[in-house]
PDB file of N, CA and C in Angstrom:
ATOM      1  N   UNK A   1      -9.625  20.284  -4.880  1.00  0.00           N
ATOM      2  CA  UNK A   1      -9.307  18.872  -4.848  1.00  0.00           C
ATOM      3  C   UNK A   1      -8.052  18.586  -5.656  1.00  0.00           C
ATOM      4  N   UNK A   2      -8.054  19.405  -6.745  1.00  0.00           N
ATOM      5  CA  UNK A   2      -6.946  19.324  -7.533  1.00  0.00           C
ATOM      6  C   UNK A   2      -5.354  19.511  -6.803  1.00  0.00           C
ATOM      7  N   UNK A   3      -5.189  20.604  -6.049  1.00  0.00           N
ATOM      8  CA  UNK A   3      -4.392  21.270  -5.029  1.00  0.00           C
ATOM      9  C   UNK A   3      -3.771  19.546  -3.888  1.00  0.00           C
ATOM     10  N   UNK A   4      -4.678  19.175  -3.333  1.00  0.00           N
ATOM     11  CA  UNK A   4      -4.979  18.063  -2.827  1.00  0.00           C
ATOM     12  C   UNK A   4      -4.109  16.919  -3.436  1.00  0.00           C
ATOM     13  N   UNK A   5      -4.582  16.561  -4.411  1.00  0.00           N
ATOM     14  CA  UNK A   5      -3.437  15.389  -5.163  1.00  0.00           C
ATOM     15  C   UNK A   5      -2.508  15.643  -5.375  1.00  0.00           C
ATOM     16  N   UNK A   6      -1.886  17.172  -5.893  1.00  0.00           N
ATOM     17  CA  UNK A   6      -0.794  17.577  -6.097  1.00  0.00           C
ATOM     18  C   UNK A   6      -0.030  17.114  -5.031  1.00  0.00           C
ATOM     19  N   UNK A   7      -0.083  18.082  -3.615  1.00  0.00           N
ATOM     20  CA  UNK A   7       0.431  18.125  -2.311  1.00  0.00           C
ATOM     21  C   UNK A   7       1.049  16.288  -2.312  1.00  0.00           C
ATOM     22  N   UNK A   8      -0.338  15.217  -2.341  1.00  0.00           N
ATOM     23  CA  UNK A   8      -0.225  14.256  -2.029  1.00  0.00           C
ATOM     24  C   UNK A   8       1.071  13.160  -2.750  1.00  0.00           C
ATOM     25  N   UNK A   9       0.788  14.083  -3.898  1.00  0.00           N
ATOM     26  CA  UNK A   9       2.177  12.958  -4.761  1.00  0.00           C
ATOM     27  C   UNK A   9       3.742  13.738  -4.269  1.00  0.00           C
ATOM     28  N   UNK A  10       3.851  14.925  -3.642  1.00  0.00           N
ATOM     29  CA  UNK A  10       4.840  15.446  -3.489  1.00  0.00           C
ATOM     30  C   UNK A  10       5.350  14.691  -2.525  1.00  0.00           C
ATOM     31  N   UNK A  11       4.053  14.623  -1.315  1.00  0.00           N
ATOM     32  CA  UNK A  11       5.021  13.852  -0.068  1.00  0.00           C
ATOM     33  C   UNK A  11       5.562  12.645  -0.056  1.00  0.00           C
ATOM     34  N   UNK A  12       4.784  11.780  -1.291  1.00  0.00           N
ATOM     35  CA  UNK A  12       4.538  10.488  -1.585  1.00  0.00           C
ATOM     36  C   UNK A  12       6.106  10.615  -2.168  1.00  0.00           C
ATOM     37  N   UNK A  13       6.514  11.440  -3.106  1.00  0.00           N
ATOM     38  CA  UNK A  13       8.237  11.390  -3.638  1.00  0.00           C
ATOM     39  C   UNK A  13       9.169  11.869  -2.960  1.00  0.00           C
ATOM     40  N   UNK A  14       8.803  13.024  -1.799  1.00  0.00           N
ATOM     41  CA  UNK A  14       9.664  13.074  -1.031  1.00  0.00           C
ATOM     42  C   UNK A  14       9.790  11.740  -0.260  1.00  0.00           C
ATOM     43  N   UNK A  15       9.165  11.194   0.424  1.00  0.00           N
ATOM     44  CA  UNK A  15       9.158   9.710   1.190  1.00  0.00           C
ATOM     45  C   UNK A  15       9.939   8.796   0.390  1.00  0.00           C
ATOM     46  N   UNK A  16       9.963   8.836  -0.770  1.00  0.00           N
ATOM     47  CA  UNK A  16      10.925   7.589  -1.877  1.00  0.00           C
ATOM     48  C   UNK A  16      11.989   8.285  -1.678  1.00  0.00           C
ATOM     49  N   UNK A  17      12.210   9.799  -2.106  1.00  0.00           N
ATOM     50  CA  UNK A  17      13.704  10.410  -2.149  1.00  0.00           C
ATOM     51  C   UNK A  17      14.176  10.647  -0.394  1.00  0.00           C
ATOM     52  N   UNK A  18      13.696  10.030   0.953  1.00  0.00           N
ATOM     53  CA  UNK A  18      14.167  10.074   2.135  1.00  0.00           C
ATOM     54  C   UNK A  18      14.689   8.671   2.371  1.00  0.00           C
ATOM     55  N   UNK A  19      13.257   7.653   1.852  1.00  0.00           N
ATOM     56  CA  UNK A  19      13.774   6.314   1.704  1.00  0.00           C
ATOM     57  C   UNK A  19      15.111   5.764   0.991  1.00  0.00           C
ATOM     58  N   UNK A  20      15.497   6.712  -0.047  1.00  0.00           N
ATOM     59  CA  UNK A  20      16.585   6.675  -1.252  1.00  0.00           C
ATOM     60  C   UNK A  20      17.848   6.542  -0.478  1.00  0.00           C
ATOM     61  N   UNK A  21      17.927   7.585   0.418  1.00  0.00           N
ATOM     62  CA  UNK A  21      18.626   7.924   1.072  1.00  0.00           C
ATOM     63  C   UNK A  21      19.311   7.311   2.272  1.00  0.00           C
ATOM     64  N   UNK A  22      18.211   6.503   2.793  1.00  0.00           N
ATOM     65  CA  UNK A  22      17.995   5.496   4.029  1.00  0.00           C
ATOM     66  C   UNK A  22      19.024   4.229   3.172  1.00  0.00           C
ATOM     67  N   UNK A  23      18.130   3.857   2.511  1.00  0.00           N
ATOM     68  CA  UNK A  23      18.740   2.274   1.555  1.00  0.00           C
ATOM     69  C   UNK A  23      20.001   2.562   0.750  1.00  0.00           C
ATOM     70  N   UNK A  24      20.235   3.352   0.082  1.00  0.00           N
ATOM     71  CA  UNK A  24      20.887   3.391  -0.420  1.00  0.00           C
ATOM     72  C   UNK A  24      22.580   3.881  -0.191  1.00  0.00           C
ATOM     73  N   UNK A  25      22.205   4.971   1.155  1.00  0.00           N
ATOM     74  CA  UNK A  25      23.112   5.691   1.019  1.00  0.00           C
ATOM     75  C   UNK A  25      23.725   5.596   2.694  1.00  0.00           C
ATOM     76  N   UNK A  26      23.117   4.645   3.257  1.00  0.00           N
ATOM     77  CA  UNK A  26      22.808   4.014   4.368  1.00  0.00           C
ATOM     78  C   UNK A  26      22.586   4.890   5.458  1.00  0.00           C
ATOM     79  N   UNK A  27      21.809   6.103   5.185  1.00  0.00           N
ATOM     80  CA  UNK A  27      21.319   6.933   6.777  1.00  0.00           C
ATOM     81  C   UNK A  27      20.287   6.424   7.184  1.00  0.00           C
ATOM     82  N   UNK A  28      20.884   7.027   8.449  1.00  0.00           N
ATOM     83  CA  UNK A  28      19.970   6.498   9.523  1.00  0.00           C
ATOM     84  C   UNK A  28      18.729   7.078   9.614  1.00  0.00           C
ATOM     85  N   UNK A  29      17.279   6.548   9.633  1.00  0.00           N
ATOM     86  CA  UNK A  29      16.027   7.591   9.484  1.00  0.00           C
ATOM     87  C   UNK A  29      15.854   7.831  10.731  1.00  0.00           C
ATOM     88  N   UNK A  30      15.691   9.264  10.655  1.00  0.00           N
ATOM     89  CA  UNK A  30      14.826   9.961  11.693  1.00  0.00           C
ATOM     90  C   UNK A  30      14.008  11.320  11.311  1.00  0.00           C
ATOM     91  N   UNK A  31      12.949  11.518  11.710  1.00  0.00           N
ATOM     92  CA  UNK A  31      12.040  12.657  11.183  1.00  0.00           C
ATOM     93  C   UNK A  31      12.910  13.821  11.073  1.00  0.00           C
ATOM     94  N   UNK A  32      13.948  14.034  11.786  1.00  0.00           N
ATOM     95  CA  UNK A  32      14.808  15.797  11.384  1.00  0.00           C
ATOM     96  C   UNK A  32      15.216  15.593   9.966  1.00  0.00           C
ATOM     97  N   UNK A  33      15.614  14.131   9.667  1.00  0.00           N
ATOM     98  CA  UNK A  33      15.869  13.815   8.062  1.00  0.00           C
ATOM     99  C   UNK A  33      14.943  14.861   7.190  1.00  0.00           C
ATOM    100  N   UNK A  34      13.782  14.454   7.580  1.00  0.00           N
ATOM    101  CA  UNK A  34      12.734  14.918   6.649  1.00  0.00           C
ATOM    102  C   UNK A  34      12.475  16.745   6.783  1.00  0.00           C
ATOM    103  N   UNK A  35      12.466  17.069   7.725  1.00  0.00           N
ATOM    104  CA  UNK A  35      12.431  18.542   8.008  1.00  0.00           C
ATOM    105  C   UNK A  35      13.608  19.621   7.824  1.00  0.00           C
ATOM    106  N   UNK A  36      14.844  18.424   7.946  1.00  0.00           N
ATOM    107  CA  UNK A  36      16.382  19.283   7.496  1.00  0.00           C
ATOM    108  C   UNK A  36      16.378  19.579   6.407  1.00  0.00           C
ATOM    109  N   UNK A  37      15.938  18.644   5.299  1.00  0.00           N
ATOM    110  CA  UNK A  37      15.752  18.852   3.890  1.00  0.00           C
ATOM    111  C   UNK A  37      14.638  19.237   2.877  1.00  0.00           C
ATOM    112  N   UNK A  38      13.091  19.370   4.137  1.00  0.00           N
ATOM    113  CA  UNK A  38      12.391  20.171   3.301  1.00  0.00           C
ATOM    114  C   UNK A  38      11.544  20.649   4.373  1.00  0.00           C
ATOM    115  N   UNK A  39      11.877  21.742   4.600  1.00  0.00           N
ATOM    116  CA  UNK A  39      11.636  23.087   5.737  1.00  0.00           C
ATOM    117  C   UNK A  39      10.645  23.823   5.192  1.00  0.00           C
ATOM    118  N   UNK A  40       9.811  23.035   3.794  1.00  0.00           N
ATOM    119  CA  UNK A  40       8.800  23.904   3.480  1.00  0.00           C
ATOM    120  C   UNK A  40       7.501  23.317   3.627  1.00  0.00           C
ATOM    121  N   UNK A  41       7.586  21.931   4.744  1.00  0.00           N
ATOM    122  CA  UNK A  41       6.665  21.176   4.842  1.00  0.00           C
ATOM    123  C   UNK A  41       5.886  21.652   5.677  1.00  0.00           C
ATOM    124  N   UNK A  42       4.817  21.361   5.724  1.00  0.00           N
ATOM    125  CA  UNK A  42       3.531  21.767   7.036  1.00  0.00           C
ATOM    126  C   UNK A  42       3.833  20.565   8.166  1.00  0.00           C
ATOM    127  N   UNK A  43       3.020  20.929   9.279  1.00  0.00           N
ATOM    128  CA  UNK A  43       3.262  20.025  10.443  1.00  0.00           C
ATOM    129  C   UNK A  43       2.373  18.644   9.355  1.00  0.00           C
ATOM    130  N   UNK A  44       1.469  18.862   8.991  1.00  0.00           N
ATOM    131  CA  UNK A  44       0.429  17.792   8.615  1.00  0.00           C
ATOM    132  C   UNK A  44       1.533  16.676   7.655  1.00  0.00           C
ATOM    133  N   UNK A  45       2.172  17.300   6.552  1.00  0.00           N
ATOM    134  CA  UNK A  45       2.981  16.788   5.548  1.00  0.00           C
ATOM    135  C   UNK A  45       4.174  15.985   5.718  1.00  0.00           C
ATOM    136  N   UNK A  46       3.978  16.538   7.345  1.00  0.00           N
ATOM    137  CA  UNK A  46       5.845  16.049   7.427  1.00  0.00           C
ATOM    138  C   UNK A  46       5.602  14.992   8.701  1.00  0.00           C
ATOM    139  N   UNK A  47       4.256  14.902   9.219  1.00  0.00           N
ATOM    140  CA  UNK A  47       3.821  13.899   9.679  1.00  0.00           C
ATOM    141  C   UNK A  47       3.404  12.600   8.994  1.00  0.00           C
ATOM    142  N   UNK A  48       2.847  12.689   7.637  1.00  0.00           N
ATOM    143  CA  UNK A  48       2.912  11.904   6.430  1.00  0.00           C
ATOM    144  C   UNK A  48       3.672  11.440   6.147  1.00  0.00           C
ATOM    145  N   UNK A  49       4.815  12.256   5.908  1.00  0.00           N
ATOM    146  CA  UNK A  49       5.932  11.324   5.428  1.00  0.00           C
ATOM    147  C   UNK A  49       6.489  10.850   6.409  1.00  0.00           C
ATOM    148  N   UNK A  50       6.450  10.529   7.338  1.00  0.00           N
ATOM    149  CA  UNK A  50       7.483   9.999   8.489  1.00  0.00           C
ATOM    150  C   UNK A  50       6.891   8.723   8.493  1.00  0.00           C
ATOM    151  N   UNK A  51       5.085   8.659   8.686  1.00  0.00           N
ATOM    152  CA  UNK A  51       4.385   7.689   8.679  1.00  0.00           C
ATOM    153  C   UNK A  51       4.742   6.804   7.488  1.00  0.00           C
ATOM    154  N   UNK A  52       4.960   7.153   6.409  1.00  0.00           N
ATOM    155  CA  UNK A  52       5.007   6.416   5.028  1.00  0.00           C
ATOM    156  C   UNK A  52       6.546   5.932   5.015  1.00  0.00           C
ATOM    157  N   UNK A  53       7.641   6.371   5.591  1.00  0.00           N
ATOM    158  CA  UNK A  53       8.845   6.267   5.800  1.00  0.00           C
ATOM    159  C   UNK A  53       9.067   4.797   6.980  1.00  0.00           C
ATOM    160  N   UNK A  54       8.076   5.060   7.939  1.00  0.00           N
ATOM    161  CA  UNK A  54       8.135   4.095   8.702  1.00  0.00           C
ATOM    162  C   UNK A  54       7.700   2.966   8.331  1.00  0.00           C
ATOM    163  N   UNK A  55       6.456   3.366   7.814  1.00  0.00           N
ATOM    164  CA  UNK A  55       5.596   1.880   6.964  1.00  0.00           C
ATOM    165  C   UNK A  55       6.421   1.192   6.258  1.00  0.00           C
ATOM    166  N   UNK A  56       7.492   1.650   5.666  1.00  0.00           N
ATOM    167  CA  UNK A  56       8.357   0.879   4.934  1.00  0.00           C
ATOM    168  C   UNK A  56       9.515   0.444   5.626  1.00  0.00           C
ATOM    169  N   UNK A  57       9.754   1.026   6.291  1.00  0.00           N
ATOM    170  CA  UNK A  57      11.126   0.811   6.906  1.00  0.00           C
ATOM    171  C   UNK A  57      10.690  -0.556   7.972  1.00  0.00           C
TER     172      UNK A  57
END
């Protein structure tokens, strides 16, 4: 379970540091965003963050 929260806050800061990127730096989001820059994600993780990326966006 421990393993679990870890994972969960990672995607949760990658999603702020994709969002960072979006707002700030004005790119355009799209999920290759997220997979160009962290290629060490699982299908599950990088479906997460896209979802959490969108929710905000």
């Amino acid at each position: 379970m421990k393993t679990m929260m870890k994972n969960s806050q990672n995607t949760r800061a990658i999603a702020c540091k994709i969002l960072e990127k979006v707002v700030k730096e004005g790119k355009s989001f799209h999920p290759q965003l997220i997979s160009n820059n962290y290629k060490n994600l699982s299908a599950q993780d990088l479906g997460f963050v896209a979802h959490l990326c969108f929710g905000v966006l």
